[in-house]
Protein backbone atom coordinates (compact mmCIF):
# COMPACT_ATOMS: atom_id res chain seq x y z
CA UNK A 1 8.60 90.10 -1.49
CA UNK A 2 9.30 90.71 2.07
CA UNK A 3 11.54 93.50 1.46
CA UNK A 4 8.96 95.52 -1.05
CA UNK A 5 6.42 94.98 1.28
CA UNK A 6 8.64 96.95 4.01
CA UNK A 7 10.19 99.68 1.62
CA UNK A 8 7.29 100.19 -0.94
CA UNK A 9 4.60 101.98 -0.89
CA UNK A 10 1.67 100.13 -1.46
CA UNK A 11 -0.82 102.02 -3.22
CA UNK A 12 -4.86 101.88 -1.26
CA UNK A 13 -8.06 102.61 -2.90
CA UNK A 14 -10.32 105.50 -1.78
CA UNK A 15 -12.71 103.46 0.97
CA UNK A 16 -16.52 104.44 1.07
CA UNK A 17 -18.00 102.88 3.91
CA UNK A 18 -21.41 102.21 4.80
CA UNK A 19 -24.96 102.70 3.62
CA UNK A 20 -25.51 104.97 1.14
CA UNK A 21 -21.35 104.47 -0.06
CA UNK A 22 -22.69 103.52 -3.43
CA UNK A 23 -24.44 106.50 -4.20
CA UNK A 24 -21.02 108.33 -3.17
CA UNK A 25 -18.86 106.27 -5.00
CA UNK A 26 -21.22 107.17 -8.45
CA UNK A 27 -21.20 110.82 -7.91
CA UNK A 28 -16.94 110.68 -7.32
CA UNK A 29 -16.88 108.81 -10.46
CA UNK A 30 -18.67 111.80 -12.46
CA UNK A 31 -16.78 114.58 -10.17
CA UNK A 32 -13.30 112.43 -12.09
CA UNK A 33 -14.41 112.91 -15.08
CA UNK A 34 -14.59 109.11 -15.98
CA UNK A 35 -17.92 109.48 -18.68
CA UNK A 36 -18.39 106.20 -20.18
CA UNK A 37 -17.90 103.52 -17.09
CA UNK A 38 -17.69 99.43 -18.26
CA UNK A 39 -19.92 98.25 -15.30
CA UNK A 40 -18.73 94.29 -14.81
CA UNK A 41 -21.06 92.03 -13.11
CA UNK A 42 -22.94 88.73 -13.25
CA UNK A 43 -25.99 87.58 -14.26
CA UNK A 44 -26.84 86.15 -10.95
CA UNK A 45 -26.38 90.38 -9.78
CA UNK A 46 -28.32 91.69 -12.58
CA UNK A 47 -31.63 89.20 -11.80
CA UNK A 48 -31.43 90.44 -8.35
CA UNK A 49 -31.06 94.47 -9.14
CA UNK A 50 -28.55 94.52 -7.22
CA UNK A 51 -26.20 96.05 -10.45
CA UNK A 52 -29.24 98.21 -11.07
CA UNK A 53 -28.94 100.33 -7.86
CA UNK A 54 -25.70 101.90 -9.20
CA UNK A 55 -26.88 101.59 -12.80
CA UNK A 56 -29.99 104.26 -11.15
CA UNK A 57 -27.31 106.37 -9.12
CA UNK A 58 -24.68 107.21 -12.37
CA UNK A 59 -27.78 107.10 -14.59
CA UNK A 60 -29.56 109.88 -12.49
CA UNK A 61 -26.10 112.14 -13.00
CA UNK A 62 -25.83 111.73 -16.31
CA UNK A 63 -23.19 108.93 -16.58
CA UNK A 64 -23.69 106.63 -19.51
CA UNK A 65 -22.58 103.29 -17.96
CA UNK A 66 -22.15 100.19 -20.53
CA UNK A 67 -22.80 96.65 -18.53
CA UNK A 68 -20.62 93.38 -19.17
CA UNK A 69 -22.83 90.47 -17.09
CA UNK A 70 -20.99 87.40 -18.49
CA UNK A 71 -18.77 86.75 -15.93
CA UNK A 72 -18.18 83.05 -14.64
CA UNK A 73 -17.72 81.70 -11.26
CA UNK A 74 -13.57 80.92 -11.15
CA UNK A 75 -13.48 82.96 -14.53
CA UNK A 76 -11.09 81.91 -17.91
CA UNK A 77 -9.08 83.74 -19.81
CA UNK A 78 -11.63 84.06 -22.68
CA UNK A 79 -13.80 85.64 -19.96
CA UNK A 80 -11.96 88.73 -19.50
CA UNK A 81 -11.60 88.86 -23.75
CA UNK A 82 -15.33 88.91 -23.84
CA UNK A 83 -15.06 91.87 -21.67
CA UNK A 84 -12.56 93.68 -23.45
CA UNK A 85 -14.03 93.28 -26.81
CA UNK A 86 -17.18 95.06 -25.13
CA UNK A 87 -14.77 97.49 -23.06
CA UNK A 88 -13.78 98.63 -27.08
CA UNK A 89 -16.99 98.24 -28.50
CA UNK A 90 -18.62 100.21 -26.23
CA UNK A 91 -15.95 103.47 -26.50
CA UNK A 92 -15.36 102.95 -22.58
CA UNK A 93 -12.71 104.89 -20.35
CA UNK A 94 -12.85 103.19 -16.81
CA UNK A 95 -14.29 100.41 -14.94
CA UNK A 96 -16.38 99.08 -12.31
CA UNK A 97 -16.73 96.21 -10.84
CA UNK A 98 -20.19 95.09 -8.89
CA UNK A 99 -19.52 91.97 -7.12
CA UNK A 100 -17.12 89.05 -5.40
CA UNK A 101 -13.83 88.27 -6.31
CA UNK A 102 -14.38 87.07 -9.75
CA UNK A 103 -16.05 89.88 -11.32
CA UNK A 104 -13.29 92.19 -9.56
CA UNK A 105 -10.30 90.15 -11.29
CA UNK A 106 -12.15 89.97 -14.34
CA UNK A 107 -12.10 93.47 -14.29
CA UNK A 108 -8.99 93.77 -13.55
CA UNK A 109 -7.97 91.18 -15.97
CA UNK A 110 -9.93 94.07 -18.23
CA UNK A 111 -7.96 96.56 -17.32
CA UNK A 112 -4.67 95.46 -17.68
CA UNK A 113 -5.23 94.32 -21.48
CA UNK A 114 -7.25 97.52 -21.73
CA UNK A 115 -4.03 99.49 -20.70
CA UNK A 116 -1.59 97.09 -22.50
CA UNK A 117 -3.20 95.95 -25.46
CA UNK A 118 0.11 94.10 -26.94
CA UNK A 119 0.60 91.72 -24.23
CA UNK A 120 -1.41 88.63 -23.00
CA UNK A 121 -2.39 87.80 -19.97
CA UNK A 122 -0.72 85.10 -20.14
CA UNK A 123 2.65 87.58 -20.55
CA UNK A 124 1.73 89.27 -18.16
CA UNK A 125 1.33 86.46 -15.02
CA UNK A 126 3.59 87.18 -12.32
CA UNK A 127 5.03 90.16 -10.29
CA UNK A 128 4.60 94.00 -12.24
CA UNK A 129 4.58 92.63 -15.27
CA UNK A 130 1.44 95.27 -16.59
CA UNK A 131 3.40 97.68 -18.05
CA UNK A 132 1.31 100.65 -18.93
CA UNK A 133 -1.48 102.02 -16.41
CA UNK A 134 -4.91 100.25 -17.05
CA UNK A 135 -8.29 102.89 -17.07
CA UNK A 136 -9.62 103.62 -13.69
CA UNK A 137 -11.34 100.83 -11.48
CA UNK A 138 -13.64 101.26 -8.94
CA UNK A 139 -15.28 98.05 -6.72
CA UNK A 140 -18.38 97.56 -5.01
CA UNK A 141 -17.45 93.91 -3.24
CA UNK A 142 -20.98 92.21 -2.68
CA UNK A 143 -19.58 89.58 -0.68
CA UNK A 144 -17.33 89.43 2.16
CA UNK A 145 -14.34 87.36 1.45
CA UNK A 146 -11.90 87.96 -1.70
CA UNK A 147 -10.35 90.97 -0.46
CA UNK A 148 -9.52 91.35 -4.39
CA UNK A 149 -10.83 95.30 -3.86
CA UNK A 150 -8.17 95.64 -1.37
CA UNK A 151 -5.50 93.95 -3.22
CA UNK A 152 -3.17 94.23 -5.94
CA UNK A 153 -3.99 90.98 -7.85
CA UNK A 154 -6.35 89.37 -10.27
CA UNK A 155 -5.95 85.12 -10.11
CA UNK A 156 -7.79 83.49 -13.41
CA UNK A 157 -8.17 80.17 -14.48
CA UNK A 158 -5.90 79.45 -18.32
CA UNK A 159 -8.06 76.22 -19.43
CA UNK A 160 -5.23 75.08 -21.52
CA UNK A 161 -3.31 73.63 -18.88
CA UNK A 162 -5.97 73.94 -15.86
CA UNK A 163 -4.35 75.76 -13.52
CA UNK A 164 -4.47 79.04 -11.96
CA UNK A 165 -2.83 82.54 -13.15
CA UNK A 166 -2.13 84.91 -11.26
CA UNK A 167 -1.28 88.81 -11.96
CA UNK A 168 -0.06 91.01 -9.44
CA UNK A 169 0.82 94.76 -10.20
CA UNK A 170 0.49 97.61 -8.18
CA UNK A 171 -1.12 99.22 -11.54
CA UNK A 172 -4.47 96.92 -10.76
CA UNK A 173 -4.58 97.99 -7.24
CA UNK A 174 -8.82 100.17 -7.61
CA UNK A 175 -9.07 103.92 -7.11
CA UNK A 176 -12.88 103.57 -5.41
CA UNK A 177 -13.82 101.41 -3.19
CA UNK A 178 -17.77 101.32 -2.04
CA UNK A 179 -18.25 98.88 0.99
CA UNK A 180 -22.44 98.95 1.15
CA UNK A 181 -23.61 96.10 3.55
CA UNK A 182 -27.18 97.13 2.26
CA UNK A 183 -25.64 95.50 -1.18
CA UNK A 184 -25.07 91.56 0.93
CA UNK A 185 -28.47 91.34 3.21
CA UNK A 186 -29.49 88.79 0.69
CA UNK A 187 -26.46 86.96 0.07
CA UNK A 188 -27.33 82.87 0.88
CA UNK A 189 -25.62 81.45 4.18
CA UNK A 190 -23.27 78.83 2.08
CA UNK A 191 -21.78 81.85 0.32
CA UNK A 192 -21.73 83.69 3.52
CA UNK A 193 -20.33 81.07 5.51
CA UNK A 194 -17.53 80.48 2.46
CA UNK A 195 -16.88 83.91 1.73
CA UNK A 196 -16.30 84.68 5.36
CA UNK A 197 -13.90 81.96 5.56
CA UNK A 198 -11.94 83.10 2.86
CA UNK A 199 -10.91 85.75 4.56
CA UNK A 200 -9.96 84.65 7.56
CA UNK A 201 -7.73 81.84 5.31
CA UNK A 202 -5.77 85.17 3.77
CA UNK A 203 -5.96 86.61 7.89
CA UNK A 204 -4.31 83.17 8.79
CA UNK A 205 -2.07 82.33 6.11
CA UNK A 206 -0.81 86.22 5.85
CA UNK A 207 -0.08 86.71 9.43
CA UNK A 208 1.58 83.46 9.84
CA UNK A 209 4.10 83.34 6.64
CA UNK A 210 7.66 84.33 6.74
CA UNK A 211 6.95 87.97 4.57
CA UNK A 212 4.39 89.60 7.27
CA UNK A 213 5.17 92.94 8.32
CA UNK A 214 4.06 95.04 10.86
CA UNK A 215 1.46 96.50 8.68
CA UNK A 216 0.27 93.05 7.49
CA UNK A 217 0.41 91.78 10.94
CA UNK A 218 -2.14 94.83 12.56
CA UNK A 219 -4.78 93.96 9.42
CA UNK A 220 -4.98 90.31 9.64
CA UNK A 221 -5.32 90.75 13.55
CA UNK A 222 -8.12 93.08 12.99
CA UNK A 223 -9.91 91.04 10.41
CA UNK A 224 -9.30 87.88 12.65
CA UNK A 225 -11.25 89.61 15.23
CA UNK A 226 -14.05 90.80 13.25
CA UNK A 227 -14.33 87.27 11.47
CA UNK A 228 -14.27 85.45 15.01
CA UNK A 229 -16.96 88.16 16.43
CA UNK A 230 -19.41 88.40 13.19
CA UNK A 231 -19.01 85.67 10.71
CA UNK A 232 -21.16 83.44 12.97
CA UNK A 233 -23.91 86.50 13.36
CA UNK A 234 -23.93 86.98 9.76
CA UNK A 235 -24.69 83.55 8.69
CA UNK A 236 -27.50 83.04 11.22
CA UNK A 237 -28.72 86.50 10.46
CA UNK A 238 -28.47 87.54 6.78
CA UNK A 239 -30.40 90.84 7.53
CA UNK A 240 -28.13 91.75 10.35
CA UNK A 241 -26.72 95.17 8.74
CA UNK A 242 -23.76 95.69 11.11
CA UNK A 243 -22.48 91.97 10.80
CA UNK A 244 -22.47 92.19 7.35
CA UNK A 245 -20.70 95.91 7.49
CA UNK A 246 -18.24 93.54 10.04
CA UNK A 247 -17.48 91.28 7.36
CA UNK A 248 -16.58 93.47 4.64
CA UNK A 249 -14.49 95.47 6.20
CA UNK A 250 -12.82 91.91 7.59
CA UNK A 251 -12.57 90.41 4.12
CA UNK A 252 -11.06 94.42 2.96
CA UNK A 253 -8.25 94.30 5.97
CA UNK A 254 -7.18 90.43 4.94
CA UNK A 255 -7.10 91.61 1.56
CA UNK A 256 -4.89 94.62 2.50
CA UNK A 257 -2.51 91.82 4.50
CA UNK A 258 -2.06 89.46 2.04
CA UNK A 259 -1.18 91.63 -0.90
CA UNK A 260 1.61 92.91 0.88
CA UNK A 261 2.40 89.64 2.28
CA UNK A 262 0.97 86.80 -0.30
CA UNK A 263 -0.75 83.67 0.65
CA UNK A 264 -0.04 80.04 1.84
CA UNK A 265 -0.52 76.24 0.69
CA UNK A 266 -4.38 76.73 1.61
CA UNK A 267 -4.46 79.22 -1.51
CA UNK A 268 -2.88 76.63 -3.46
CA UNK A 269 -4.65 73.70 -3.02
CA UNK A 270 -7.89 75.44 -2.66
CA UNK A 271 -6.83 77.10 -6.61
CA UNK A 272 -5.87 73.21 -7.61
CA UNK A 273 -9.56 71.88 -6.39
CA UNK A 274 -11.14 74.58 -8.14
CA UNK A 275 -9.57 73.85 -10.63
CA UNK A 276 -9.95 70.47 -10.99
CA UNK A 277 -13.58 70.03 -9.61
CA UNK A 278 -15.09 73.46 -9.89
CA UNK A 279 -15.19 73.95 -6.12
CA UNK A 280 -16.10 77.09 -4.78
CA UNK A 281 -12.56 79.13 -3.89
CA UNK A 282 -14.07 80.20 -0.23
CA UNK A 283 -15.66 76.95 0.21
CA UNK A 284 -12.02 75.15 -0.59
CA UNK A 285 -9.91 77.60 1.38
CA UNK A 286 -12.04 76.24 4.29
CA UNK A 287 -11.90 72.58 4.01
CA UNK A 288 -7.92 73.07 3.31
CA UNK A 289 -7.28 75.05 6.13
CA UNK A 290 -7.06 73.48 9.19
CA UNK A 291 -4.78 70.62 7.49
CA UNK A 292 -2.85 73.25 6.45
CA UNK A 293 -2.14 74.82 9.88
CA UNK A 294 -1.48 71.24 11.38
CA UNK A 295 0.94 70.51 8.89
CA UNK A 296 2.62 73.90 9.46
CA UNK A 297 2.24 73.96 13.34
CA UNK A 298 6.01 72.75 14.11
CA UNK A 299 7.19 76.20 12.32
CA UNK A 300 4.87 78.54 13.58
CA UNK A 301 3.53 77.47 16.88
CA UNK A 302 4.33 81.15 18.43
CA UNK A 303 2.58 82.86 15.49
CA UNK A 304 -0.31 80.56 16.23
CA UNK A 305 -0.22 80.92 19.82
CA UNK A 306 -0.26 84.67 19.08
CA UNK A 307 -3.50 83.83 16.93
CA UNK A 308 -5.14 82.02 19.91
CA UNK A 309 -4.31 84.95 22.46
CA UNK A 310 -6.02 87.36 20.11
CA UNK A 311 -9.40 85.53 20.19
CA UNK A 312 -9.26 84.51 24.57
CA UNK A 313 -8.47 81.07 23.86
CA UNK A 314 -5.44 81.09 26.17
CA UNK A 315 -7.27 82.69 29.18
CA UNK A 316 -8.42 79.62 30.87
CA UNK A 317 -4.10 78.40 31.47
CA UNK A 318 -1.89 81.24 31.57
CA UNK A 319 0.61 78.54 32.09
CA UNK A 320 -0.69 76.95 28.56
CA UNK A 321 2.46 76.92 26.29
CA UNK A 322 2.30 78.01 22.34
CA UNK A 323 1.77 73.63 21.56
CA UNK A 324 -1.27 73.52 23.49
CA UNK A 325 -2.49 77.25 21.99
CA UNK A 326 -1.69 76.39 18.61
CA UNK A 327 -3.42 73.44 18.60
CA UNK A 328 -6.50 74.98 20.09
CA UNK A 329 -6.28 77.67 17.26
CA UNK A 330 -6.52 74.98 14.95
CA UNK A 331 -9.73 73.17 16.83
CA UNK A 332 -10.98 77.04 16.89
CA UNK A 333 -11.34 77.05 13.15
CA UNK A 334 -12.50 73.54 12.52
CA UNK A 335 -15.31 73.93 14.83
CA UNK A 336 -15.63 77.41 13.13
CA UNK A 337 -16.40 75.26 9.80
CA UNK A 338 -18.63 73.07 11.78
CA UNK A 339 -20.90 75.83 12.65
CA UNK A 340 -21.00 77.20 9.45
CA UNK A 341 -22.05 73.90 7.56
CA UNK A 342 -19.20 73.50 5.86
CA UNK A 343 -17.73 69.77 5.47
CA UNK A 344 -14.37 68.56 7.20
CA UNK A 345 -13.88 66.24 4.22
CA UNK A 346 -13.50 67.05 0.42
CA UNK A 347 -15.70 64.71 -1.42
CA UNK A 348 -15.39 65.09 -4.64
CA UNK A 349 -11.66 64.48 -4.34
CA UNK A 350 -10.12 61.22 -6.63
CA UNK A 351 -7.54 59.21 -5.32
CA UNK A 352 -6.52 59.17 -8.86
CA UNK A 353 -6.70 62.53 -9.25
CA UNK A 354 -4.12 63.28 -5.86
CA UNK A 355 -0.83 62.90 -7.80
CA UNK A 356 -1.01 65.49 -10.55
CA UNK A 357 -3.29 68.25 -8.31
CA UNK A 358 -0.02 67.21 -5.58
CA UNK A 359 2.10 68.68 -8.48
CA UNK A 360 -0.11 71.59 -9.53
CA UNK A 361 -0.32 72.90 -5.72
CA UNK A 362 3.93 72.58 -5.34
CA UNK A 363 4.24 74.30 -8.98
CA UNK A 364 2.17 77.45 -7.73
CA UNK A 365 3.48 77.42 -4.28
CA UNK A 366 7.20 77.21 -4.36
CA UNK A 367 8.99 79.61 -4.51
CA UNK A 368 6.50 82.58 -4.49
CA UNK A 369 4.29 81.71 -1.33
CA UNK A 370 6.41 82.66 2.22
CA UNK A 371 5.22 79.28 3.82
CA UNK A 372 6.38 78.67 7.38
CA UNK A 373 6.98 75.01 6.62
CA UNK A 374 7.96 73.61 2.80
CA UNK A 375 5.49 70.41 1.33
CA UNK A 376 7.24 68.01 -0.64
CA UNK A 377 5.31 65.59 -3.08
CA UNK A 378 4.98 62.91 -0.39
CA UNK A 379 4.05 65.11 2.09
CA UNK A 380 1.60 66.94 -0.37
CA UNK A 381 -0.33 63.90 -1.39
CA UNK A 382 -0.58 62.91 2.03
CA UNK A 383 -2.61 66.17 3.06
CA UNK A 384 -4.41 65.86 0.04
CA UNK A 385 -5.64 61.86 1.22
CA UNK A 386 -6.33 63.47 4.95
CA UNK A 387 -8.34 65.88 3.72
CA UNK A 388 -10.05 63.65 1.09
CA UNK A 389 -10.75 61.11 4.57
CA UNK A 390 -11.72 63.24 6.86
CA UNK A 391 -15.88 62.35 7.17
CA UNK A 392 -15.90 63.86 10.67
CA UNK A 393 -13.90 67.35 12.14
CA UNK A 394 -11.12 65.41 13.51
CA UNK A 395 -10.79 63.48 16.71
CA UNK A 396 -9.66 66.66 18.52
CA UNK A 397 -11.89 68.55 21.02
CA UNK A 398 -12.47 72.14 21.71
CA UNK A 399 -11.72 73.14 24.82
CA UNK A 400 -14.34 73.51 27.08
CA UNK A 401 -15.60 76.55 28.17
């Protein structure tokens, strides 16, 4: 994956940024021609009008939109099947999607049997495995963290053996791309404080694993400093317009890292948990991550010194060496979590449970994911019972101001 993500050319989606961008992004859909738009959303979206607002815009220019709401949080299989039965039904020829990562994969997921109508998804998990060119999809991410509208994958959940699947063409990579912060104003501060988190985990894990390019490298730096200047803003402050315009185009520049790049163990477990226990993917990423990082530490310490230099935490010492800056990267994000409300410890995990969602995490992980440092089983279960123990944010300090 390194390699393509030098030599390739990643395709981008059209970016429409800022308030008004969803109005743009329905008139560019009628100037392409694309008539009869399957809008994918939630329920949760469509109670709150947010779906509606476009719904008014391509409604107002004459474009007859058809509206699939079903979609689940961490959505199945038979999710996106719903949605293509009404993608047929309803004589559709494109796509979009209104909402966080799971209504974008499920319309990707959409898509891709849309555009390939012989193969399962199922068939087609893994690396360009879509074979023909789904319809058209355009995104309006109303939450800052997925980075799915920037990226060229869709991850599901296949109930029959509970694990994740993942599909990753450049085909599913969306044309449009409307970034409205007028669209997240409401969004609670648990999602915010998740969602934000998630993308700094695809930041972290992107810039740090052994397929990061100078490309990949610039867009995780950015995002990490957005995240580290407006995550805490936005979650204090829903209303706050140009923190949540900050976080969107944070969680849009990790996405654009870690498709080139792919993710790390974080990803993994936080997939296995979800899984398992239904845990929110943002909200798992975060508890995961800073056990993560201290695990990997002895085979990235520069690249996490780097991290540390980015954000000022190495200006007190210029004499501090990449040990001491790593760690203090690490402390950066716990207390990070801490502010945010989010718990060092992951309840709801079994000690029963730790040996097969050990096995689960190593089966997606290896050999796709460009980890600095490789988990065995051992090692595996052991993070798992640190992270299931930990009832406080460690023992470590920040470093004082």
């Amino acid at each position: 994956m390194h390699g393509l993500a030098l030599v390739l050319p990643f395709p981008q989606a059209q970016l429409l940024v800022g308030r008004g961008s969803v109005q743009t992004l329905a008139a560019e859909v009628r100037r392409r021609r694309w008539s009869r738009p399957l809008l994918v959303t939630d329920q949760t979206l469509i109670e709150l009008g947010v779906a509606q607002h476009l719904l008014d815009h391509l409604t107002a220019i004459d474009v007859r939109c058809a509206v699939y709401h079903q979609v689940e949080e961490n959505p199945s299989l038979s999710c996106v099947e719903q949605g293509l039965q009404h993608y047929r039904n309803e004589g559709c020829d494109s796509l979009i999607a209104v909402g966080g990562g799971s209504v974008i994969d499920v319309a990707k997921g959409i898509g891709a049997r849309a555009g390939n109508p012989w193969l399962s998804l199922r068939w087609m998990e893994g690396l360009f495995r879509v074979l023909l060119p789904p319809p058209p999809l355009s995104c309006v991410p109303t939450t800052a963290g997925s980075g799915s509208d920037a990226s060229i994958a869709a991850v599901l959940t296949d109930p029959a053996n509970g694990r994740k699947l993942t599909i990753a063409d450049f085909k599913l990579m969306p044309r449009l791309v409307a970034i409205d912060p007028m669209l997240m104003l409401a969004l609670p501060p648990a999602v915010t404080a998740a969602s934000g988190m998630d993308a700094l985990t695809h930041a972290v894990e992107s810039y740090i694993g052994r397929n990061a390019t100078p490309f990949s490298e610039n867009k995780a730096l950015s995002a990490l400093r957005r995240i580290a200047a407006w995550l805490p803003q936005a979650y204090r402050q829903g209303n706050h317009e140009q923190a949540r315009l900050e976080m969107a185009l944070a969680a849009h520049e990790a996405g654009q890292a870690f498709t080139r790049t792919n993710v790390g163990y974080a990803h993994a477990i936080a997939h296995a948990l979800g899984c398992t226990y239904a845990i929110p993917h943002g909200l798992a990423n975060a508890m995961a991550l800073p056990e993560v990082l201290r695990w990997s530490q002895p085979c990235c310490e520069q690249r996490l010194a780097s991290l540390a230099r980015e954000l000022g935490l190495g200006e007190r010492n210029a004499a501090d060496g990449d040990g001491e800056l790593a760690t203090r990267f690490i402390v950066w994000v716990e207390n990070l979590n801490s502010q945010l409300g989010i718990p060092a410890a992951v309840a709801s995990l079994h000690s029963n449970d730790i040996p097969a969602i050990s096995r689960r995490i190593l089966q997606e992980a290896h050999p796709s994911y460009p980890v600095p440092r490789l988990l065995n089983h051992a090692d595996c279960e052991a993070l798992l019972r640190r992270l299931q123990l930990r009832d406080t944010i460690n023992d470590l300090q920040s470093p004082t101001q």
